[in-house]
Each structure stands twice: as C-alpha cells, then as structure tokens.
N, C-alpha and C. Protein backbone atom coordinates (compact mmCIF):
# COMPACT_ATOMS: atom_id res chain seq x y z
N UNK A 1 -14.18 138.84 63.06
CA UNK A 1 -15.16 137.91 63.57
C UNK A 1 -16.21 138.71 64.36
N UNK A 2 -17.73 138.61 64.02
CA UNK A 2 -19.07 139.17 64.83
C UNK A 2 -18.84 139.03 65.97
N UNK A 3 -19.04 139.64 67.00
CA UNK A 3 -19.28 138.99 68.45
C UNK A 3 -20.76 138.35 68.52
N UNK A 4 -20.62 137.54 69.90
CA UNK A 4 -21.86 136.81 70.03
C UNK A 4 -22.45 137.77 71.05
N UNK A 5 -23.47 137.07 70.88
CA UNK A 5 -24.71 137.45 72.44
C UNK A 5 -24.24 136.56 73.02
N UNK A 6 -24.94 136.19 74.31
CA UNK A 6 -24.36 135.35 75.55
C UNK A 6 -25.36 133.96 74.79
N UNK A 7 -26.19 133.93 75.00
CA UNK A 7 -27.04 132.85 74.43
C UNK A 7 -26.40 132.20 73.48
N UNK A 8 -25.76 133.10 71.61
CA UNK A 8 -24.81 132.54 70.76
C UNK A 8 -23.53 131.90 71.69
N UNK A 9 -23.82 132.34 72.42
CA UNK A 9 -21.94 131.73 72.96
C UNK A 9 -22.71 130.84 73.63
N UNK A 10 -23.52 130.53 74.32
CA UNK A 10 -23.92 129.24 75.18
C UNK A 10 -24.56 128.12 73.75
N UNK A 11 -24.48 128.07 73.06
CA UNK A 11 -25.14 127.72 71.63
C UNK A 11 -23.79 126.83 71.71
N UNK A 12 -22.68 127.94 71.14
CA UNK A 12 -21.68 127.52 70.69
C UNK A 12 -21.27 126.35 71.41
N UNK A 13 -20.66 126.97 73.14
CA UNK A 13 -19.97 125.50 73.52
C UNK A 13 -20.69 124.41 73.76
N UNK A 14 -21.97 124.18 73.45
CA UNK A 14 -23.06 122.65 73.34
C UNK A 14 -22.12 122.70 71.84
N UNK A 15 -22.26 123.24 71.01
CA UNK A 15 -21.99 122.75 69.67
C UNK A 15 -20.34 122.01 69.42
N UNK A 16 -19.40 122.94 70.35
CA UNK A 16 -17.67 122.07 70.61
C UNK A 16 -17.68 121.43 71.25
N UNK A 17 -18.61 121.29 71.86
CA UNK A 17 -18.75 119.84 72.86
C UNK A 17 -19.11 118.51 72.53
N UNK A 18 -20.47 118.99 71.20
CA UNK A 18 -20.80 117.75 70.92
C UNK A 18 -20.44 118.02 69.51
N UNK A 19 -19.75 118.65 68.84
CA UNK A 19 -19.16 118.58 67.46
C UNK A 19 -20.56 118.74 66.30
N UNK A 20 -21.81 117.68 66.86
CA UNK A 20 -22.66 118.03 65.67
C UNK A 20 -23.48 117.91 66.51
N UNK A 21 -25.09 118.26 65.91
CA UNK A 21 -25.96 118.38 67.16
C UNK A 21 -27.48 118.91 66.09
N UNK A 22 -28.74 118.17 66.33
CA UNK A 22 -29.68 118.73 66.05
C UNK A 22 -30.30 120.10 67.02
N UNK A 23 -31.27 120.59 66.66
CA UNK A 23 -31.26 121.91 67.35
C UNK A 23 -32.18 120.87 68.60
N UNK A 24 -32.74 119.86 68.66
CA UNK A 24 -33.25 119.22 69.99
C UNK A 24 -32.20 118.85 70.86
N UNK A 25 -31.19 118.57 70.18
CA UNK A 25 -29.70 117.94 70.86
C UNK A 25 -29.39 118.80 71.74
N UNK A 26 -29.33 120.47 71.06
CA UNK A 26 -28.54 121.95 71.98
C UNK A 26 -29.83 121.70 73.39
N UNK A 27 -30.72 121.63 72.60
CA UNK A 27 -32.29 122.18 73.67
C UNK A 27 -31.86 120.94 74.98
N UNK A 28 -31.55 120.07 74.51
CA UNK A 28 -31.82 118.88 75.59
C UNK A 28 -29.81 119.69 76.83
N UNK A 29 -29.01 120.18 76.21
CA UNK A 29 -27.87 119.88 76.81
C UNK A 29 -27.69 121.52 77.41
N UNK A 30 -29.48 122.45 77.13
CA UNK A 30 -28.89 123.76 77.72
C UNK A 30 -30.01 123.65 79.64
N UNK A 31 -29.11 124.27 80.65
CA UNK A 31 -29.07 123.93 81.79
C UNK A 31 -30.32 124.51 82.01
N UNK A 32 -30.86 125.61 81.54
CA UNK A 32 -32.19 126.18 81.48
C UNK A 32 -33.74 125.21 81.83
N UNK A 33 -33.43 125.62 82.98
CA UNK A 33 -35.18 125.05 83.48
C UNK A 33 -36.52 125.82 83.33
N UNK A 34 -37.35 126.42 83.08
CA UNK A 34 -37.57 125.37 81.65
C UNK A 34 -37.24 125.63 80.76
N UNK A 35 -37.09 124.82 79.74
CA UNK A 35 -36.23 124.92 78.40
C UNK A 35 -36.43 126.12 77.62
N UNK A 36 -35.67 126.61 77.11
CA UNK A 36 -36.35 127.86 75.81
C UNK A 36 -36.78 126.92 74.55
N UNK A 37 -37.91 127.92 73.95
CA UNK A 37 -38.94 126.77 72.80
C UNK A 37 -37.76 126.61 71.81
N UNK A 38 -38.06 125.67 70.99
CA UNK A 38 -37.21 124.92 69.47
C UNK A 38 -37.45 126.12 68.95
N UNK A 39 -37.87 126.80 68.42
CA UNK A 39 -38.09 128.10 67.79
C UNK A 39 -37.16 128.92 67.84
N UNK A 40 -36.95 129.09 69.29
CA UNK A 40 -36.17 130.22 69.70
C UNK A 40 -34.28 129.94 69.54
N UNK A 41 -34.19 128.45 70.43
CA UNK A 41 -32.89 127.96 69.63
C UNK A 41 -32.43 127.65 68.21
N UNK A 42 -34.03 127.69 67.17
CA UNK A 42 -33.38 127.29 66.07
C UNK A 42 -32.84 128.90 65.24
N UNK A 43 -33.83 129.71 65.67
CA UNK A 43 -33.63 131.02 65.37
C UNK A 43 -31.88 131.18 65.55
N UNK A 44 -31.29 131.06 67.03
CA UNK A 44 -30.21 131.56 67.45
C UNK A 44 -29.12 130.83 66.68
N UNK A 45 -29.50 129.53 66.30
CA UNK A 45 -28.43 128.43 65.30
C UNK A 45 -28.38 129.16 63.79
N UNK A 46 -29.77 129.80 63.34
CA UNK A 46 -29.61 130.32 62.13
C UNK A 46 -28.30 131.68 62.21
N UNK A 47 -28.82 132.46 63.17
CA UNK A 47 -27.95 133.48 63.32
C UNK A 47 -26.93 133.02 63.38
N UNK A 48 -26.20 131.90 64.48
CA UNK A 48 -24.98 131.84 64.00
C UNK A 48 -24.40 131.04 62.72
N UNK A 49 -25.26 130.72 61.91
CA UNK A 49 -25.06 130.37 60.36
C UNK A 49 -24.86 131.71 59.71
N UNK A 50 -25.80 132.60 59.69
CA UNK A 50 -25.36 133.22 59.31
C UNK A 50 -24.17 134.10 59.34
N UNK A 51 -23.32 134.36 60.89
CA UNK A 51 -22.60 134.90 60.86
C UNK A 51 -20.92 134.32 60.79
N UNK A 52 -21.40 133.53 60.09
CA UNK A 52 -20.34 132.00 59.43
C UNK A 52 -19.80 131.26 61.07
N UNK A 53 -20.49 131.00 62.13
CA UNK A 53 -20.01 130.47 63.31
C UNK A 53 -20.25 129.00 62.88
N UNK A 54 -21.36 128.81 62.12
CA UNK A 54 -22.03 127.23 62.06
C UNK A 54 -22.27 126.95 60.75
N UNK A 55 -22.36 126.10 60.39
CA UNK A 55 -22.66 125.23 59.12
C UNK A 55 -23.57 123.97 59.63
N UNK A 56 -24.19 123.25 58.01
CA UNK A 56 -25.06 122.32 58.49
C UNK A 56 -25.39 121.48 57.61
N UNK A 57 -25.44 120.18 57.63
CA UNK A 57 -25.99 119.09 56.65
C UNK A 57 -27.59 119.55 56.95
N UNK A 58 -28.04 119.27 55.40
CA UNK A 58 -29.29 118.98 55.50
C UNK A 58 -29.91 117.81 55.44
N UNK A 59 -30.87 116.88 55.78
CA UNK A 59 -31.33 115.72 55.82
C UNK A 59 -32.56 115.96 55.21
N UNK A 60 -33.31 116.16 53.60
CA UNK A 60 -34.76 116.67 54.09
C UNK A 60 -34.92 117.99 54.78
N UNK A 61 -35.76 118.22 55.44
CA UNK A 61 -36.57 119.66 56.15
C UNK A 61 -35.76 119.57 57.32
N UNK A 62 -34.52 118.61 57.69
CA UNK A 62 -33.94 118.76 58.80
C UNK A 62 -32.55 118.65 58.90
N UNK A 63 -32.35 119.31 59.65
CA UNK A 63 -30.52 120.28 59.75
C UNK A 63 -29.84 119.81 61.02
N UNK A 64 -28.59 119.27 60.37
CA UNK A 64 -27.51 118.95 61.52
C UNK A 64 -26.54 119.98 61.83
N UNK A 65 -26.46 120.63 62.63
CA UNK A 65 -25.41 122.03 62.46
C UNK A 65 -24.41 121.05 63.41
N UNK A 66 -23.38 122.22 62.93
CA UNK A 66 -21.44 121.96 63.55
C UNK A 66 -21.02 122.97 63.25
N UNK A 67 -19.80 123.07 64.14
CA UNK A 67 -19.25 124.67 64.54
C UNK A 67 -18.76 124.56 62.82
N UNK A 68 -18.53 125.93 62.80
CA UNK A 68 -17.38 126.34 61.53
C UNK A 68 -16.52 126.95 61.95
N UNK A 69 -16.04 127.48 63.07
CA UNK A 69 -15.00 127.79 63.60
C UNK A 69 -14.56 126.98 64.88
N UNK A 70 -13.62 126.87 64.97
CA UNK A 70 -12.95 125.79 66.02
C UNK A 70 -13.24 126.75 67.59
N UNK A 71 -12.95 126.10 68.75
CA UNK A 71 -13.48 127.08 69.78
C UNK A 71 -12.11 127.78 70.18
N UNK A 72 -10.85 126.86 69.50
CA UNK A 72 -9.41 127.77 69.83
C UNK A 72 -9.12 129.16 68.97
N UNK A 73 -10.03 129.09 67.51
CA UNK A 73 -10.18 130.38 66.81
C UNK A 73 -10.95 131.74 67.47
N UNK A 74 -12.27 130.72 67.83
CA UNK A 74 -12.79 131.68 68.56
C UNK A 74 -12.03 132.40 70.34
N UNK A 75 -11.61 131.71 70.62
CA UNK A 75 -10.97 131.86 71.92
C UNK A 75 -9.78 132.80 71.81
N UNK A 76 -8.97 132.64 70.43
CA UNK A 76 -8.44 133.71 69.94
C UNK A 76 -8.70 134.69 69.53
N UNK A 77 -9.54 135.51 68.88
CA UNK A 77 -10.68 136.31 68.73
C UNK A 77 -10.90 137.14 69.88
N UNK A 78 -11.63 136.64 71.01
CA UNK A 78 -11.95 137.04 71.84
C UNK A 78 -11.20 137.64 72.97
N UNK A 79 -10.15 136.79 73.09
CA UNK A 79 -8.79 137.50 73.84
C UNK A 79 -8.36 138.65 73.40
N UNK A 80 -8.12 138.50 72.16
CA UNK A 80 -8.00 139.60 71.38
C UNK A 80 -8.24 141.30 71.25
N UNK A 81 -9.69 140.61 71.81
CA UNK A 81 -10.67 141.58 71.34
C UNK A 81 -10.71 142.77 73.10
N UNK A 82 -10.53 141.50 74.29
CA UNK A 82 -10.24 141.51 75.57
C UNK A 82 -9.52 142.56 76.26
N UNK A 83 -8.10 141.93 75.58
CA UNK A 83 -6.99 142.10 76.00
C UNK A 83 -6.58 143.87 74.99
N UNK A 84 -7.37 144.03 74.50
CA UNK A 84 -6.57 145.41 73.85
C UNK A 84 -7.61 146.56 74.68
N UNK A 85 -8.76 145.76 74.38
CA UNK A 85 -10.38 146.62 75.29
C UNK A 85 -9.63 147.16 76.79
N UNK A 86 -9.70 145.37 77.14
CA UNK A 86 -9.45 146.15 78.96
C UNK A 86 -8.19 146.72 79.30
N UNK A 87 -6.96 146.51 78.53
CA UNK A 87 -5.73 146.25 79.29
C UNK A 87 -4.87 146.97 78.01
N UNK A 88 -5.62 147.49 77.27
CA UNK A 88 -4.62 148.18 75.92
C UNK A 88 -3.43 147.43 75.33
N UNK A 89 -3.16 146.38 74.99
CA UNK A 89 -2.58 145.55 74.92
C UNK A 89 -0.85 145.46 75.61
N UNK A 90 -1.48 145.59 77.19
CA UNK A 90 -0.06 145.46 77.90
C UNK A 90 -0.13 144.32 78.60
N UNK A 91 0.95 143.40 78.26
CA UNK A 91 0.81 142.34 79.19
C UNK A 91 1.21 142.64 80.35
N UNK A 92 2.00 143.85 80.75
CA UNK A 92 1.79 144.16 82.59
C UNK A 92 0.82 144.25 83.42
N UNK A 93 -0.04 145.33 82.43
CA UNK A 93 -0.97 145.09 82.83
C UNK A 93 -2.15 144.47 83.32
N UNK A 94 -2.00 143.27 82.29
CA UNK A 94 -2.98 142.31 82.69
C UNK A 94 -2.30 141.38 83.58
N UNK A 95 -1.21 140.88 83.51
CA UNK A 95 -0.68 140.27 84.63
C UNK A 95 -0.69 141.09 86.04
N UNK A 96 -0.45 142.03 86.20
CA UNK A 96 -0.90 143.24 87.43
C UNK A 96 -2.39 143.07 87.62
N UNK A 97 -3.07 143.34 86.79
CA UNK A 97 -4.64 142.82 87.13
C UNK A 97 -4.62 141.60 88.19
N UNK A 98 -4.30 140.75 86.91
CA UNK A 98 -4.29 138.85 87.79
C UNK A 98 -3.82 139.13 89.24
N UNK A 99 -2.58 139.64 89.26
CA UNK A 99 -2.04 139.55 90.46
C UNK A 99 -2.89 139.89 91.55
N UNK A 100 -3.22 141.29 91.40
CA UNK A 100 -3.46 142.09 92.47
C UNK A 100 -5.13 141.54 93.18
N UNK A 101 -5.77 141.83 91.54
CA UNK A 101 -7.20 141.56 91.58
C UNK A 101 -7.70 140.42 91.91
N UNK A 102 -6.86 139.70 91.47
CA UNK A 102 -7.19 137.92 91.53
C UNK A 102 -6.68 136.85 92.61
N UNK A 103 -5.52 138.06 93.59
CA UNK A 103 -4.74 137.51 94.23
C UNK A 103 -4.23 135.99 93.88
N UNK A 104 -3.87 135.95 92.69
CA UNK A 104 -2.96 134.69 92.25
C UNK A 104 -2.33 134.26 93.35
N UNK A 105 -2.03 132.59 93.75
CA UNK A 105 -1.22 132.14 94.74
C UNK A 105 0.07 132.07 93.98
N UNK A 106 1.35 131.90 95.20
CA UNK A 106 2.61 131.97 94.66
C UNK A 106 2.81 130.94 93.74
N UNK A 107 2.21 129.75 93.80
CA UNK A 107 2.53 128.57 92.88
C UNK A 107 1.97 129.34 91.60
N UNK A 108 0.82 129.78 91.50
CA UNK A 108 0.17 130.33 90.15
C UNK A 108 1.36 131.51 89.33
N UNK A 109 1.97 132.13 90.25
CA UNK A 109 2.95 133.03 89.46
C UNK A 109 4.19 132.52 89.19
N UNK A 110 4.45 131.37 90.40
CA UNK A 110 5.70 130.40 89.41
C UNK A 110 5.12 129.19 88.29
N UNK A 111 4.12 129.32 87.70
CA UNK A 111 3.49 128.44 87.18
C UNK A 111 3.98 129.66 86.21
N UNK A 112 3.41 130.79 86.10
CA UNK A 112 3.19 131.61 85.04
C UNK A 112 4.67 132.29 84.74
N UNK A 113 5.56 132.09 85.33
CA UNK A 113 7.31 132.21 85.18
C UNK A 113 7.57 131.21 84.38
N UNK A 114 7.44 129.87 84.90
CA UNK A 114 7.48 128.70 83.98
C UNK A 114 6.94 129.01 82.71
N UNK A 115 6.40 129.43 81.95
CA UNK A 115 5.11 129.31 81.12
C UNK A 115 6.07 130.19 80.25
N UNK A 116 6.93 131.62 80.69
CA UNK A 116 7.47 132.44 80.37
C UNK A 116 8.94 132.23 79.61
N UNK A 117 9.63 131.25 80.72
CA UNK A 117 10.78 130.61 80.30
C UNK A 117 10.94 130.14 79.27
N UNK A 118 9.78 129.19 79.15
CA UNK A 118 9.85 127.79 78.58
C UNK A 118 9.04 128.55 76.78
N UNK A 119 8.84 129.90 76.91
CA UNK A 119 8.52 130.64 75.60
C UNK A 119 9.71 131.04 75.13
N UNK A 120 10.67 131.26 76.00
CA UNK A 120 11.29 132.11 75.62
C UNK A 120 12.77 130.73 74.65
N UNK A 121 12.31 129.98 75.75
CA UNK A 121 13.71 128.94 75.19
C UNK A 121 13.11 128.27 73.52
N UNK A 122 11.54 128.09 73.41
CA UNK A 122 11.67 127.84 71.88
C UNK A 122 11.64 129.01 71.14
C-alpha cells in the first residue's frame, strides 16, 4: 500500500466518515480557514484514485468518490509500516516506549494486561 501525504490522509478520514462525498462535501468538512480551492482537493481525490485509496460513481461530468479501502485496512498498513520503522518489530519495545515516554497511568497498563490475557485465552 502507497503511503499518503498528510493532506491524502486528511482527504481520507472526511471520506470514512462520510462513506461517500462530492469533492464540495470534503471542501465543506476540511477545518481549514480559508478553504483550499476545488481544484486543489479534486486534484488530491484523483491521486488517491489513482493510488487505488478511492473509487467513484460517475453522474455526467460529476464524481461521487468513496474509500476503496476500509480505514481498519489502512490502519493496518500503517502500524505496520510504524511499528517495524520505529520499534523494529518488538513489542517491548514499543510498550517500553508507551510506558516510559507516555507515562501510561496504572489503570492504562492493567487495561493493557487485560487486553493480553484475554488474547491469550482465545
């Protein structure tokens, strides 16, 4: 899977949010004061067509896009991609991160014991 730019990824979650969406739909739901032109978002919707993120009915000269990948595929992907980058794929490590870096509260690490157990019993 391509990685995104930050913009493709702010594209994206307007698009899992609202499932389908004209490119005025993204423009109206991005937080950006003032807006970036229709141009420029429709540009960034093509790109992610092209890089199979989006698909789209056509209506006429006008296009309804929707994700083509779910945001739990992508979210998988990206961890993925994360978790081997920063942390070489050790889960000590990244749990040592959380811990230390993030100062997790004690409920958060018996949350994440729980989480552990309850893998291990299915």
């Amino acid at each position: 899977m391509e990685e995104l730019t930050k913009t493709e990824e702010r594209v994206m979650h307007i698009l899992w949010r609202l499932k389908t969406a004209f490119v005025k739909d993204i423009i109206d739901e991005l937080p950006d004061d003032p807006k970036p032109p229709y141009n420029t978002i429709s540009s960034v919707v093509r790109l992610l067509e092209k890089k199979g993120y989006v698909d789209y009915k056509a209506y006429g000269k006008t296009y309804e896009y929707f994700p083509a990948i779910s945001k739990s595929d992508y979210r998988k992907s990206s961890f993925k991609k994360f978790f081997s980058g920063y942390f070489d794929n050790s889960a000590e490590s990244l749990f040592s991160f959380m811990v230390k870096e993030e100062q997790l509260s004690e409920e958060d690490v018996n949350k994440i014991k729980d989480i552990i157990s309850q893998s291990k019993k299915s």
